[in-house]
C-alpha atoms as a PDB file:
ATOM      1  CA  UNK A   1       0.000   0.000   0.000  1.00  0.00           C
ATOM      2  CA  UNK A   2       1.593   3.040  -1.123  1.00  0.00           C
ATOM      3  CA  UNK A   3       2.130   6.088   1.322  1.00  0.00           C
ATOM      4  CA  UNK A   4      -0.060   8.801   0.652  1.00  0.00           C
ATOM      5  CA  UNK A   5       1.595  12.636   1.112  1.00  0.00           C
ATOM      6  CA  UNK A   6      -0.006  16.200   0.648  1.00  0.00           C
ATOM      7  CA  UNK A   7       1.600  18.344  -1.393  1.00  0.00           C
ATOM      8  CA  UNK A   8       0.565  21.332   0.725  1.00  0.00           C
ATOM      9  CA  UNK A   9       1.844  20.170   3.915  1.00  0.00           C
ATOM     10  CA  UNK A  10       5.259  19.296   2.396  1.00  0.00           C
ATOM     11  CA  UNK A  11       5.407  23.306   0.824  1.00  0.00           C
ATOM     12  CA  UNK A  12       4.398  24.106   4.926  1.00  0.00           C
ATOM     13  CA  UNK A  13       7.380  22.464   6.140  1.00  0.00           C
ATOM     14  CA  UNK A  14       9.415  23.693   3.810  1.00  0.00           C
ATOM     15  CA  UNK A  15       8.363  27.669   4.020  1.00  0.00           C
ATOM     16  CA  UNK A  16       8.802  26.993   7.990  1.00  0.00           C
ATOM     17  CA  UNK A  17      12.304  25.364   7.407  1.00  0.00           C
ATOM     18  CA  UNK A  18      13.596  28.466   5.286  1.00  0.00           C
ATOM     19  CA  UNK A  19      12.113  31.211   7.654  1.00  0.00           C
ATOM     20  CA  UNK A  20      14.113  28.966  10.534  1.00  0.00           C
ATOM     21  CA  UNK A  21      17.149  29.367   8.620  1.00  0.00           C
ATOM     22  CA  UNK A  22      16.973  32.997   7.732  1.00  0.00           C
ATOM     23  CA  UNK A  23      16.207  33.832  11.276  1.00  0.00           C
ATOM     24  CA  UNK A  24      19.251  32.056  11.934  1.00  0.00           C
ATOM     25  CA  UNK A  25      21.335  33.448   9.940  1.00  0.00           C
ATOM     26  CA  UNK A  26      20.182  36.762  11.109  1.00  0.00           C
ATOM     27  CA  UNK A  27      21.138  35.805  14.763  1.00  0.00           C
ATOM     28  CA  UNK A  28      24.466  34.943  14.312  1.00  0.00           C
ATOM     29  CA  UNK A  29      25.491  37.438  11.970  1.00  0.00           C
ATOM     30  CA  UNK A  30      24.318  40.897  13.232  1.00  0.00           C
ATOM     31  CA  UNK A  31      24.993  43.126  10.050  1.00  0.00           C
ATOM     32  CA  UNK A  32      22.613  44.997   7.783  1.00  0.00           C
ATOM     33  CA  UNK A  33      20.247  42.682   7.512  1.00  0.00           C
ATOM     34  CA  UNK A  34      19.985  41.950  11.436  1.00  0.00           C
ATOM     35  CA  UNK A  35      19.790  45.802  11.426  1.00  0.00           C
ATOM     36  CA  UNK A  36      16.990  45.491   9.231  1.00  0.00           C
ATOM     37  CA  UNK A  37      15.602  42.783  10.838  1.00  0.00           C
ATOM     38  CA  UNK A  38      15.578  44.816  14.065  1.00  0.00           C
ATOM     39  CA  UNK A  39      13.899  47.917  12.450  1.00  0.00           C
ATOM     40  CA  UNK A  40      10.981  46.082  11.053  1.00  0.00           C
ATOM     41  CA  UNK A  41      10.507  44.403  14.444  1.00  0.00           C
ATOM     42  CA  UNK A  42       9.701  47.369  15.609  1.00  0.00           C
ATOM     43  CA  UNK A  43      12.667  47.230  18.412  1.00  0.00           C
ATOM     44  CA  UNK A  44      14.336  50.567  17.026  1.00  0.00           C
ATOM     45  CA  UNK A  45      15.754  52.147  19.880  1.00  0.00           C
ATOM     46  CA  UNK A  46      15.043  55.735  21.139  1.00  0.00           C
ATOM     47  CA  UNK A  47      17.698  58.607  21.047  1.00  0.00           C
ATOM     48  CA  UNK A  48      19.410  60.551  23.879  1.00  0.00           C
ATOM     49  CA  UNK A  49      18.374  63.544  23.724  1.00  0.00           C
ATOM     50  CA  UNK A  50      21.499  65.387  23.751  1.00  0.00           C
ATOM     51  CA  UNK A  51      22.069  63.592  20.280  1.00  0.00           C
ATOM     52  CA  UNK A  52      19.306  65.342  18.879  1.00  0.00           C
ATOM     53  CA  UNK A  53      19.949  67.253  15.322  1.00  0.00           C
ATOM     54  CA  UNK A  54      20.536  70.779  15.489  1.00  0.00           C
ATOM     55  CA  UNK A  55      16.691  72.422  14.986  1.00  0.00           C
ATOM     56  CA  UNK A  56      15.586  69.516  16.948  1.00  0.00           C
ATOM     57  CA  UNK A  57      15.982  70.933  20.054  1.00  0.00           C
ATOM     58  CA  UNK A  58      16.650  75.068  21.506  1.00  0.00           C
ATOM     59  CA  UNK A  59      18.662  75.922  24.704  1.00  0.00           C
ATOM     60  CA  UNK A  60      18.153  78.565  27.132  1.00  0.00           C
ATOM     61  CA  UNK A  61      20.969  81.262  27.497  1.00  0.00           C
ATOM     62  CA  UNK A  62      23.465  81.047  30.202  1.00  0.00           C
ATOM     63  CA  UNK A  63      22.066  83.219  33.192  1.00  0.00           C
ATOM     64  CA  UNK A  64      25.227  85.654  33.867  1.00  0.00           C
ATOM     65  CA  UNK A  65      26.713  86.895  36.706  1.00  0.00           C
ATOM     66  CA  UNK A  66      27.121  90.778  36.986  1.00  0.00           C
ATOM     67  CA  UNK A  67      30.291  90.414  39.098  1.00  0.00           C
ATOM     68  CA  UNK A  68      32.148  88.050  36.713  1.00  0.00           C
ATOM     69  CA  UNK A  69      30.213  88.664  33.493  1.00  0.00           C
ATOM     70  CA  UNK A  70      30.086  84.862  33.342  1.00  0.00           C
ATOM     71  CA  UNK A  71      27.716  81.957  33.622  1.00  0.00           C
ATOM     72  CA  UNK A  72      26.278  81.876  37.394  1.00  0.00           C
ATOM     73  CA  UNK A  73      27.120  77.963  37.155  1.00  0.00           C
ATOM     74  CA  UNK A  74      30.618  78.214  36.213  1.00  0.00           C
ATOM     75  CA  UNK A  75      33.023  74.982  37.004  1.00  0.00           C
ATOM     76  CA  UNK A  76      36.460  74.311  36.029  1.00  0.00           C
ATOM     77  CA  UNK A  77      35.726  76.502  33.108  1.00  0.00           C
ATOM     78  CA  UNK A  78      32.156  74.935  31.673  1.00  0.00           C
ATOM     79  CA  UNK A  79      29.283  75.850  32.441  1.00  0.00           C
ATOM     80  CA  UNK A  80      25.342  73.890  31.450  1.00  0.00           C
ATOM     81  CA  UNK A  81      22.308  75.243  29.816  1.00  0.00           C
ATOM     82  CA  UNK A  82      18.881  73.689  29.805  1.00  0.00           C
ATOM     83  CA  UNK A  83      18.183  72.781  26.234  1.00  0.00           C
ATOM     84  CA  UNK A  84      14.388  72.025  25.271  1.00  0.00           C
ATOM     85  CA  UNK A  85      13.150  69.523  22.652  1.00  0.00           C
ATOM     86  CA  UNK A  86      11.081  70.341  19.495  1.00  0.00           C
ATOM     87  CA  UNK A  87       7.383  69.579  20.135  1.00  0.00           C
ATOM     88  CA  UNK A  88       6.775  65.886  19.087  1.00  0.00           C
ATOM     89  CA  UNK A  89       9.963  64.609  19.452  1.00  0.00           C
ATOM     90  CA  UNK A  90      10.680  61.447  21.486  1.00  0.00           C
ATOM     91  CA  UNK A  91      13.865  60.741  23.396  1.00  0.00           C
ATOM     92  CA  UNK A  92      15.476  59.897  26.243  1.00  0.00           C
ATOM     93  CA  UNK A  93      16.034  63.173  28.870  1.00  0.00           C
ATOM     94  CA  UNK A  94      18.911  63.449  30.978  1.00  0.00           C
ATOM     95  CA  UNK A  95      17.367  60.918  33.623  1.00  0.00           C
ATOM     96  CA  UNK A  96      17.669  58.078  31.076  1.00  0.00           C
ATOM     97  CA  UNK A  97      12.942  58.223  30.784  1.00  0.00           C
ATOM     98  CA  UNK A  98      11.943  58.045  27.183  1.00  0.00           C
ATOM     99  CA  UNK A  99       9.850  61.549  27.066  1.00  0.00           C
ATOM    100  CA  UNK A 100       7.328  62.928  24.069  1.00  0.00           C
ATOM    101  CA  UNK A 101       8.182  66.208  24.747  1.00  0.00           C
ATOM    102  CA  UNK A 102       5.904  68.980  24.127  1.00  0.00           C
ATOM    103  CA  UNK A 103       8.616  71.687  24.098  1.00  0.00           C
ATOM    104  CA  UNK A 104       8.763  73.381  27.460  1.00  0.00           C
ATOM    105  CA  UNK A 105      10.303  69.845  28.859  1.00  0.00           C
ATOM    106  CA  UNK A 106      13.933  70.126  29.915  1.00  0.00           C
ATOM    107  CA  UNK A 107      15.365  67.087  27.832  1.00  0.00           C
ATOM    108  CA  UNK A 108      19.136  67.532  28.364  1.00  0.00           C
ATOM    109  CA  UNK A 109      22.086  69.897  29.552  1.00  0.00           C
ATOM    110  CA  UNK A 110      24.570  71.206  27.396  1.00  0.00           C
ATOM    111  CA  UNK A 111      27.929  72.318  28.160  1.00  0.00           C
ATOM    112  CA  UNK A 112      29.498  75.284  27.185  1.00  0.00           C
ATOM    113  CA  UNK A 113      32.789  76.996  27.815  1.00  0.00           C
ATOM    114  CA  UNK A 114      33.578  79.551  30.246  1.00  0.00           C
ATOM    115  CA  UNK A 115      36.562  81.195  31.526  1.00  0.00           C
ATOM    116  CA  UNK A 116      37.793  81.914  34.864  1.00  0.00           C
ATOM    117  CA  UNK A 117      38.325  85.875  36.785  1.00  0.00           C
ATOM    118  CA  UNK A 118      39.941  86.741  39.362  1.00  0.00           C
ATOM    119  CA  UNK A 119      38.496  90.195  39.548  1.00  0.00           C
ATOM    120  CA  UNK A 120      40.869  92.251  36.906  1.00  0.00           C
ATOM    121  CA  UNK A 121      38.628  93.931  34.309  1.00  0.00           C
ATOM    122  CA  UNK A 122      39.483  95.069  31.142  1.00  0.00           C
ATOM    123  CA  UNK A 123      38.126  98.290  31.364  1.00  0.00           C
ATOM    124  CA  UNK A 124      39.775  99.503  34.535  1.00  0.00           C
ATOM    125  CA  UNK A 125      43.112  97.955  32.539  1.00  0.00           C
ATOM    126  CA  UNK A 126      42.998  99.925  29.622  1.00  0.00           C
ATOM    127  CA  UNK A 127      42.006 103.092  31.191  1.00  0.00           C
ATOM    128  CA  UNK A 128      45.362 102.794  33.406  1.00  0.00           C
ATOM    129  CA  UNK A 129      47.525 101.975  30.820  1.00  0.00           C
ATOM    130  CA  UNK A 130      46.378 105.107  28.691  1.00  0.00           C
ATOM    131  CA  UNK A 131      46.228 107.601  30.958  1.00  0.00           C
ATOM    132  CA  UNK A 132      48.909 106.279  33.812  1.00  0.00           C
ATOM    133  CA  UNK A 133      50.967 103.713  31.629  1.00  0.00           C
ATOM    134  CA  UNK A 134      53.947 106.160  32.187  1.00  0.00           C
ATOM    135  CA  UNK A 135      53.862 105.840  35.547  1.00  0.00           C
ATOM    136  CA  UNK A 136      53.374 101.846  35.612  1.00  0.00           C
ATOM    137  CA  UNK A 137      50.034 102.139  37.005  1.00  0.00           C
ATOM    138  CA  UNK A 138      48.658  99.387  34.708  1.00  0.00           C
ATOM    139  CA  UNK A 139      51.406  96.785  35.177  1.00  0.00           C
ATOM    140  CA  UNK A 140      51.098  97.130  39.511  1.00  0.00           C
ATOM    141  CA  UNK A 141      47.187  96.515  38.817  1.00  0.00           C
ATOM    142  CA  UNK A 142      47.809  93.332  36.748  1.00  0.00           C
ATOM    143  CA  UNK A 143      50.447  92.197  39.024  1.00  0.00           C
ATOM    144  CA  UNK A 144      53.948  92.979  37.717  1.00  0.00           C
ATOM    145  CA  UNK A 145      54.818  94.906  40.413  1.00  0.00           C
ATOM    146  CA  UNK A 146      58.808  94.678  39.100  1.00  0.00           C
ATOM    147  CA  UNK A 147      57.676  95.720  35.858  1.00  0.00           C
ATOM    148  CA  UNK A 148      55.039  99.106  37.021  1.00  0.00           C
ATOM    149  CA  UNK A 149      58.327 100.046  39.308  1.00  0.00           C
ATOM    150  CA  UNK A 150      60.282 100.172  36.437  1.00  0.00           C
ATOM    151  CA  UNK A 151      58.021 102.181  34.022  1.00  0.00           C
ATOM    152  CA  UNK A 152      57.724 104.104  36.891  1.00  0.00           C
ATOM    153  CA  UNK A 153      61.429 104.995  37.465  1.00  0.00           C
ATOM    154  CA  UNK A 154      62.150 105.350  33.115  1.00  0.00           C
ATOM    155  CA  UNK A 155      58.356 107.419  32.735  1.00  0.00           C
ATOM    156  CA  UNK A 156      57.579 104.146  30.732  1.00  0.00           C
ATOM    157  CA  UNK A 157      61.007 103.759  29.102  1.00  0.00           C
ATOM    158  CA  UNK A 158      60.530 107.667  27.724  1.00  0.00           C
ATOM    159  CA  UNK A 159      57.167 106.465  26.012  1.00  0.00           C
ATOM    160  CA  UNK A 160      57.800 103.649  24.373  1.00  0.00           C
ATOM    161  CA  UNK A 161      57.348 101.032  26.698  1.00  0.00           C
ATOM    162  CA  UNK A 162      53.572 102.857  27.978  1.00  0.00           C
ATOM    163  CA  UNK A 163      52.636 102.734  24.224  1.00  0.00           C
ATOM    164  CA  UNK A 164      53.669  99.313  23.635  1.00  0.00           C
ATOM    165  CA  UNK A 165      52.108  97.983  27.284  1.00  0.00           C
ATOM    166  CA  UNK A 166      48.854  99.666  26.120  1.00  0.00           C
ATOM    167  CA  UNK A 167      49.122  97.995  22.536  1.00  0.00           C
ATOM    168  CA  UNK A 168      49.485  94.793  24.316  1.00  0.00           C
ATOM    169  CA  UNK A 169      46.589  94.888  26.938  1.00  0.00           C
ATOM    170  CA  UNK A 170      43.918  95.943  24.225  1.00  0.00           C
ATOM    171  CA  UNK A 171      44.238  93.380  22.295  1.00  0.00           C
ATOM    172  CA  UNK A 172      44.250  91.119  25.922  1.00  0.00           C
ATOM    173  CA  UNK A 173      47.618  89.850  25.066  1.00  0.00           C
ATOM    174  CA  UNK A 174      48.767  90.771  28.306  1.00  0.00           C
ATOM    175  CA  UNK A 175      46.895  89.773  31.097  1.00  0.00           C
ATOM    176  CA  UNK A 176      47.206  89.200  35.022  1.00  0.00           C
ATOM    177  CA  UNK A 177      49.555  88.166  36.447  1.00  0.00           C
ATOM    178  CA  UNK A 178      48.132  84.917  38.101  1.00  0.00           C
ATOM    179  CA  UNK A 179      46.863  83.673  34.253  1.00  0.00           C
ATOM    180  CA  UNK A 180      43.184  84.259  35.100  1.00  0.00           C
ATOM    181  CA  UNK A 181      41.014  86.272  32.185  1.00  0.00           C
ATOM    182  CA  UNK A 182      39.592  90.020  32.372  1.00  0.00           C
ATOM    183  CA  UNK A 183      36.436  90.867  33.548  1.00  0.00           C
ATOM    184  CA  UNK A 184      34.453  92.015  29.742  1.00  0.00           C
ATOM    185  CA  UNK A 185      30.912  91.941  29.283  1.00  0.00           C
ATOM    186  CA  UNK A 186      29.680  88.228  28.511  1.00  0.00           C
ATOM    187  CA  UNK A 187      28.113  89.715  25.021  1.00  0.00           C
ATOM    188  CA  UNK A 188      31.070  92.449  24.544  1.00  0.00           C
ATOM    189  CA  UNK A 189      34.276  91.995  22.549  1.00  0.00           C
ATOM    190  CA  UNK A 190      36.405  88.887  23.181  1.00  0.00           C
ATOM    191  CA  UNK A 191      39.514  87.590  22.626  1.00  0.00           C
ATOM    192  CA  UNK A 192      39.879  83.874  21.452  1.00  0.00           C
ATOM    193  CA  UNK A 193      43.202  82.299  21.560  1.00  0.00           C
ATOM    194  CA  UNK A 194      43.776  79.361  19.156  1.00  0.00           C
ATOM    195  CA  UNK A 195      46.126  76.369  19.623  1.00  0.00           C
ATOM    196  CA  UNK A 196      46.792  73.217  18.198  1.00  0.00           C
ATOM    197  CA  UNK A 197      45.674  70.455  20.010  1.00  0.00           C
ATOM    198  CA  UNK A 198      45.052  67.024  19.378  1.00  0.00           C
ATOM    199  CA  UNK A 199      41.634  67.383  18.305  1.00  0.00           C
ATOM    200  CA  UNK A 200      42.958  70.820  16.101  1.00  0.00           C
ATOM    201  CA  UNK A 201      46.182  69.658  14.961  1.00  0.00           C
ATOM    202  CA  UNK A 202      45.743  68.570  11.141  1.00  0.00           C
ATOM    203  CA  UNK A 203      47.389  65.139  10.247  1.00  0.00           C
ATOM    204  CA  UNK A 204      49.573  65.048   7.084  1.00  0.00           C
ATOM    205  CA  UNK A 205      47.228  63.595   4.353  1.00  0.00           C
ATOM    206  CA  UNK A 206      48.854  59.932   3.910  1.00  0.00           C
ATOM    207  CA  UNK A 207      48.077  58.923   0.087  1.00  0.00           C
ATOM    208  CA  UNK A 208      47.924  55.259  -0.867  1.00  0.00           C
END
């Protein structure tokens, strides 16, 4: 007696036997298509918020302090600023809790770059080296005391060295003495020193 076999139930088996093996396959080798896999799942996962696109997201401006004409929250020269998600946007916040935010949600903190006083300001600077440079006024207020004794003795080496010393401190070349910044207005003119770092420094272009 001759076995009897359905065709349909054989094409079942063998559907279910390739699915088995693709889903294998995407198990062991997470690449694209595991990506893929993954997406269409549905198991995409949800952003930080702080890597949010910028016009995803606005911050706040730093609140500023009118002693130091710098951010009130100022630490080892950075300071944070409350940064707000776009309306409809989903992500995690700074607590690690996936938010929809409606945008007036804090969703992260970002850091910005401040610079540490010491109570010299610029102004006061200037205005001694201009009108009492001769006398070394500017250099005993920055903290050269050798240096504003000396002017002092030479009426600012006959000129030259009061017009060079005021030359020097406008353009914040010369600062105090214990390497802390002027006191300028946190929206006035600064001046940003550039240096080659690791991150700056450009690698020679290595061709194959």
């Amino acid at each position: 007696m001759a076995a009897s076999w359905s065709p349909r139930l054989c094409t079942s088996e063998a559907l279910a036997a390739q699915l088995f093996g693709v889903l294998w396959l995407v198990t062991v080798n997470p690449g694209p298509w595991g990506a893929v896999a993954t997406v269409a799942a549905g198991g995409e996962e949800t952003p930080k918020c702080e890597d949010l696109k910028v016009g995803q997201y606005i911050c706040k401006d730093p609140k500023i302090n009118d002693a130091t004409q710098e951010p009130v929250n100022c630490t080892n020269y950075t300071a944070h600023v409350p940064c707000f998600p776009a309306p409809n946007i989903t992500c995690k916040d700074f607590s690690g809790n996936e938010t929809h935010f409606t945008g007036n949600e804090v969703g992260f903190f970002k850091p910005i770059s401040c610079r540490n006083v010491n109570g010299y300001s610029y102004k006061v600077a200037v205005a001694l080296s201009l009108f009492l440079g001769w006398l070394g006024a500017d250099r005993f207020y920055l903290g050269y005391p050798a240096l504003g004794l000396l002017k002092f003795c030479t009426v600012g080496f006959c000129g030259i060295g009061s017009l060079i010393d005021f030359i020097l401190i406008s353009m914040q070349i010369v600062g105090p003495s214990d390497g802390s910044s002027y006191i300028i207005d946190y929206y006035g003119t600064r001046l940003t020193r550039l240096s080659i770092t690791n991150e700056t420094f450009r690698k020679t272009q290595l061709y194959p």
